[in-house]
N, C-alpha and C. Protein backbone atom coordinates (compact mmCIF):
# COMPACT_ATOMS: atom_id res chain seq x y z
N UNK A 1 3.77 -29.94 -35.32
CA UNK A 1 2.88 -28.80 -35.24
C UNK A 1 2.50 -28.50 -33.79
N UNK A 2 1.92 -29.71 -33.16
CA UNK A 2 1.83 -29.22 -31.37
C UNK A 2 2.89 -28.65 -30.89
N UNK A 3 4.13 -28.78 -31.16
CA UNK A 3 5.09 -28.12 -30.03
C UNK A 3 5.14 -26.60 -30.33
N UNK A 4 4.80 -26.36 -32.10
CA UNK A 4 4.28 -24.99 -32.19
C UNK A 4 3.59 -24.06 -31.71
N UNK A 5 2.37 -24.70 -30.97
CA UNK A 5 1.29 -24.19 -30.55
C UNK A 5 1.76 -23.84 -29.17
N UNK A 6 2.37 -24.91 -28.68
CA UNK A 6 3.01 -24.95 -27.31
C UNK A 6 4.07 -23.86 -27.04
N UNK A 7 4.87 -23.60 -27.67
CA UNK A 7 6.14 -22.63 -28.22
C UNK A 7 5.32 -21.49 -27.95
N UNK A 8 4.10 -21.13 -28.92
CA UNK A 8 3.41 -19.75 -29.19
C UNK A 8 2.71 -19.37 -27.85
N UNK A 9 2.32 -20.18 -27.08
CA UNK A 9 1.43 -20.15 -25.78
C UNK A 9 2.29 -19.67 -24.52
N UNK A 10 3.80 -20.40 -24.48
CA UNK A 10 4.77 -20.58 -23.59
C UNK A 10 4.97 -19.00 -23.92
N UNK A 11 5.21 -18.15 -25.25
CA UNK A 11 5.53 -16.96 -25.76
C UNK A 11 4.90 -16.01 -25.32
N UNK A 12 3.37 -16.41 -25.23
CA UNK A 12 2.38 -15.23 -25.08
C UNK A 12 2.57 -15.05 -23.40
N UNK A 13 2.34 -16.09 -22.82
CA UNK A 13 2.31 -16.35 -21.41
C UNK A 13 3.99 -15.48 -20.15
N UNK A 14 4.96 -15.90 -21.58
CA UNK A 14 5.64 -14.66 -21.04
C UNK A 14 5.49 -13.13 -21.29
N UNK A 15 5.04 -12.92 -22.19
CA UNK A 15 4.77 -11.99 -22.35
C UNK A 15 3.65 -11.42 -21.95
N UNK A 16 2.65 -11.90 -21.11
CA UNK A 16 1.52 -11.17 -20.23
C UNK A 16 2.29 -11.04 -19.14
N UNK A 17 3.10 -11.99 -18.37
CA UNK A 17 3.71 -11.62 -16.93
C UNK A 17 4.57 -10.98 -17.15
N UNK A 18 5.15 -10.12 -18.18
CA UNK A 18 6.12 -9.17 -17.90
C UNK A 18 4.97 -7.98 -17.90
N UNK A 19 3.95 -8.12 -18.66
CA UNK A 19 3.25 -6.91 -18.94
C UNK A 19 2.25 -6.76 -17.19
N UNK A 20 2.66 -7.72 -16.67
CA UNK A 20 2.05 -7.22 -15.22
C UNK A 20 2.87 -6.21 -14.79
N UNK A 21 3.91 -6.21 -15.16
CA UNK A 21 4.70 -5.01 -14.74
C UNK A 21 4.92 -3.94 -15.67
N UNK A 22 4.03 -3.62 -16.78
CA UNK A 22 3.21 -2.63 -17.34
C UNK A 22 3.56 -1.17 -15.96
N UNK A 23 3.93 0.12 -17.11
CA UNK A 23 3.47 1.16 -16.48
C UNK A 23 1.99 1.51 -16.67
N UNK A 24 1.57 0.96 -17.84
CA UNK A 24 0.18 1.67 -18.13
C UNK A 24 -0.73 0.17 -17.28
N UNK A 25 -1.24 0.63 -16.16
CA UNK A 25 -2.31 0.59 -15.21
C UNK A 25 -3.39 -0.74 -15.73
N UNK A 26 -3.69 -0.55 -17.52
CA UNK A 26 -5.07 -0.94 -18.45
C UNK A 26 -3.91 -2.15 -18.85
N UNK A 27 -3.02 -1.92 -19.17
CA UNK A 27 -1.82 -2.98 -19.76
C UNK A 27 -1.75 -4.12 -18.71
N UNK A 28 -1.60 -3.96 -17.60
CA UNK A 28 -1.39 -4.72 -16.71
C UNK A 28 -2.81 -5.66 -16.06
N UNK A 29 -3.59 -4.84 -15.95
CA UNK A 29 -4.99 -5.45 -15.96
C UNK A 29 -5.69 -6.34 -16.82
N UNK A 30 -5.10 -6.30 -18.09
CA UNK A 30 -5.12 -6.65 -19.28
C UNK A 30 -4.49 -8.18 -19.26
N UNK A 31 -3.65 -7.90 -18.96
CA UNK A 31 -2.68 -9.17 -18.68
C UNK A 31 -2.49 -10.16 -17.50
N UNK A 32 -3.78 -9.61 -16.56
CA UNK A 32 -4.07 -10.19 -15.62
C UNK A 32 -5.37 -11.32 -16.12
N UNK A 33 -6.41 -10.75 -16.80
CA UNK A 33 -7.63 -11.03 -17.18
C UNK A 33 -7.15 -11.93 -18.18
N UNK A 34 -5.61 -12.08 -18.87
CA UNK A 34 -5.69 -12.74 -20.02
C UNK A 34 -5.06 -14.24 -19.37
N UNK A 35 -4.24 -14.05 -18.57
CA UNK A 35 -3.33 -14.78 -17.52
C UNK A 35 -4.53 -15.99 -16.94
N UNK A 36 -5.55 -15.47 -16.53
CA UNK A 36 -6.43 -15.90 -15.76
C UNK A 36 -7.25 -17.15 -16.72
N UNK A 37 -7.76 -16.59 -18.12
CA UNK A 37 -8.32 -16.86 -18.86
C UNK A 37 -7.27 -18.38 -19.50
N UNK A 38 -5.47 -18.06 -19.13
CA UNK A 38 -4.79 -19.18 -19.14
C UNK A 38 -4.88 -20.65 -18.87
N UNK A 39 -5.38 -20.12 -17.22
CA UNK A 39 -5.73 -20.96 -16.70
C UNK A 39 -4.34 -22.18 -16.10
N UNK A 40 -4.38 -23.02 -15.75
CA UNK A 40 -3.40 -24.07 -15.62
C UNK A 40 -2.20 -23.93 -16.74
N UNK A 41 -2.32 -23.59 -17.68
CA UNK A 41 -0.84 -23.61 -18.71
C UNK A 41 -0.27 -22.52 -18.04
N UNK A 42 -0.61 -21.06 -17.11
CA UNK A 42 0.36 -20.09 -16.33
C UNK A 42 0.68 -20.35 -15.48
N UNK A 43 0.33 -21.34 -14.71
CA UNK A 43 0.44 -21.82 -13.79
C UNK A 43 2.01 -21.38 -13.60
N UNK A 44 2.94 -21.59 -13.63
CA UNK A 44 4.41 -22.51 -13.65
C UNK A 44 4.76 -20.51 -13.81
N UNK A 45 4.77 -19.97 -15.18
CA UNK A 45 5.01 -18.58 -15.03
C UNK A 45 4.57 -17.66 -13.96
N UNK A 46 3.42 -18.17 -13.42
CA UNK A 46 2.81 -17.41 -12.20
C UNK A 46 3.68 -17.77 -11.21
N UNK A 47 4.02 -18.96 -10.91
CA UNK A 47 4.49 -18.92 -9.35
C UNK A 47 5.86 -18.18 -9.82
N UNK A 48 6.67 -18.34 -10.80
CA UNK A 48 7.66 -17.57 -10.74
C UNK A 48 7.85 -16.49 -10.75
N UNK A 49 6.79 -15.24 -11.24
CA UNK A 49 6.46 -13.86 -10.84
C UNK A 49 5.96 -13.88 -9.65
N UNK A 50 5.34 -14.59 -8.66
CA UNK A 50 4.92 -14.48 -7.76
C UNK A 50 6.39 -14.87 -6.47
N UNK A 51 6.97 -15.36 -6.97
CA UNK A 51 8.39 -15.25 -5.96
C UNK A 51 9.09 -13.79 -6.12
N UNK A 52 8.61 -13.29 -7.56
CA UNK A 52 9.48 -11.55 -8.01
C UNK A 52 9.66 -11.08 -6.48
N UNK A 53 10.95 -10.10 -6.66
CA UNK A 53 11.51 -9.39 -5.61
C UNK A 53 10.73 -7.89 -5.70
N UNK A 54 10.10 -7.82 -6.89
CA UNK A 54 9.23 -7.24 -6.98
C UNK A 54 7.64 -6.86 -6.56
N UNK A 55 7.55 -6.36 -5.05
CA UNK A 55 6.26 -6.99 -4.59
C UNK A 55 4.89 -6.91 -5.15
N UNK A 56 5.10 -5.37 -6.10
CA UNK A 56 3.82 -5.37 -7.22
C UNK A 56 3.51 -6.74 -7.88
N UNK A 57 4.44 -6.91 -8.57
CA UNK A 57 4.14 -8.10 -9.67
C UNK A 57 3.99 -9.36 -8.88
N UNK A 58 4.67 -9.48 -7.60
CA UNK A 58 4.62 -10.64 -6.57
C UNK A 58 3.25 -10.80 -6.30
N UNK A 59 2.62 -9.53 -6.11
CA UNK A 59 1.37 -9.63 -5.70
C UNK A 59 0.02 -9.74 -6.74
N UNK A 60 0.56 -8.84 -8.05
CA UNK A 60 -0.37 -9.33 -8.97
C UNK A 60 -0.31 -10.87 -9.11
N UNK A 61 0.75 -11.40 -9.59
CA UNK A 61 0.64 -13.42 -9.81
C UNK A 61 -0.01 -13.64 -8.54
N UNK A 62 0.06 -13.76 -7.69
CA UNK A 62 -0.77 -14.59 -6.35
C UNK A 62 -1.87 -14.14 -6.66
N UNK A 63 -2.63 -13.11 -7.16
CA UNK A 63 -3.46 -12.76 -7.12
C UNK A 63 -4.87 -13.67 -8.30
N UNK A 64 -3.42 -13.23 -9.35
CA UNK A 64 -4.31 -14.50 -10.72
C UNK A 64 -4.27 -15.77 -10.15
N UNK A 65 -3.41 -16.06 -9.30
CA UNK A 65 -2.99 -17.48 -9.24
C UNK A 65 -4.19 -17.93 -8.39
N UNK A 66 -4.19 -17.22 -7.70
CA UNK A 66 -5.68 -17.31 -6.28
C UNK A 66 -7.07 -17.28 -7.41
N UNK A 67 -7.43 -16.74 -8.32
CA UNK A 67 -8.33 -16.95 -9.06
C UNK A 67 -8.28 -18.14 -10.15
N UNK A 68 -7.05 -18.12 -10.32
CA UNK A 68 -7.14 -19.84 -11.10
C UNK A 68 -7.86 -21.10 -10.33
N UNK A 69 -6.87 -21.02 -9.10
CA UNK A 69 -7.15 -22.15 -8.46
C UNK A 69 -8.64 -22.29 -7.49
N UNK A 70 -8.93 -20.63 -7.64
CA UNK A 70 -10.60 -21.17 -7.12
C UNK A 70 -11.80 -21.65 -8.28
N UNK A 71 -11.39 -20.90 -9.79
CA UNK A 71 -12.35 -21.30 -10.55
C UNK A 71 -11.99 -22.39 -11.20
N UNK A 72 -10.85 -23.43 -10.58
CA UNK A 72 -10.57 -24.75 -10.92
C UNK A 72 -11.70 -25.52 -9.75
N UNK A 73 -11.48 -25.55 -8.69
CA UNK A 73 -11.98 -25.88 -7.96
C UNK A 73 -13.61 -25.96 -7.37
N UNK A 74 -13.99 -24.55 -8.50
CA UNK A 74 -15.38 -24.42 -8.76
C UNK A 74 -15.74 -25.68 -9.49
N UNK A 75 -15.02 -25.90 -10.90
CA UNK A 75 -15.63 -26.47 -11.64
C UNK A 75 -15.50 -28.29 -11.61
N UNK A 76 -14.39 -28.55 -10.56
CA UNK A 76 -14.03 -29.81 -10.09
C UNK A 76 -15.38 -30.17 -9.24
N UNK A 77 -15.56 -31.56 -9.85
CA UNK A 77 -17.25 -32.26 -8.82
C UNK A 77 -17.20 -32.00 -7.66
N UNK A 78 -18.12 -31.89 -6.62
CA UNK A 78 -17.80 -31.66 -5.46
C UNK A 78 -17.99 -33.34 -4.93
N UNK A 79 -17.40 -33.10 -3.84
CA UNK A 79 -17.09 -34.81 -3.79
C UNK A 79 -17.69 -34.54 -2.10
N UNK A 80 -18.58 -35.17 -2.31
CA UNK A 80 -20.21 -35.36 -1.03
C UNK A 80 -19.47 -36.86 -0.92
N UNK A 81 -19.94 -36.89 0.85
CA UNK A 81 -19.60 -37.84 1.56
C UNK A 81 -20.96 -38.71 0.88
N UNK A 82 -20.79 -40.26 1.43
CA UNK A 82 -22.19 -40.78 1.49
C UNK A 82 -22.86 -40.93 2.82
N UNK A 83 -24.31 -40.62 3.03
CA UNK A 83 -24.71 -40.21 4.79
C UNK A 83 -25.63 -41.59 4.44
């Protein structure tokens, strides 16, 4: 049953990064906000739209990708020296 879930996720996840390259404007935004909401499982699809020869979509993935990895980093402890 997990590799199902995994299968369906891997599915959706392609199917938001093609929809970054949406003509409709709301489609693509859509699929940015959902991408994001991914989190670490797009990871791997992001950097590969983000190599696209395509610089729109190149630039939308860096873009989610830059918001993944800061609201990872938000929520990672902050790691204080000891004074």
């Amino acid at each position: 049953m997990t590799w199902l879930l995994l299968f369906c996720l891997a599915q959706d996840i392609d199917r938001l990064v093609r929809d970054l390259d949406a003509e409709d404007p709301e489609a693509r935004d859509r699929a940015a906000v959902e991408l994001e909401k991914r989190g670490a499982a797009a990871t791997a699809a992001l950097e590969k739209a983000a190599a696209s020869k395509d610089a729109e979509v190149a630039g939308r993935a860096k873009a989610v990708l830059v918001r993944i990895r800061v609201a990872r980093s938000r929520s990672s402890p902050s790691m204080k020296s000891a004074s």
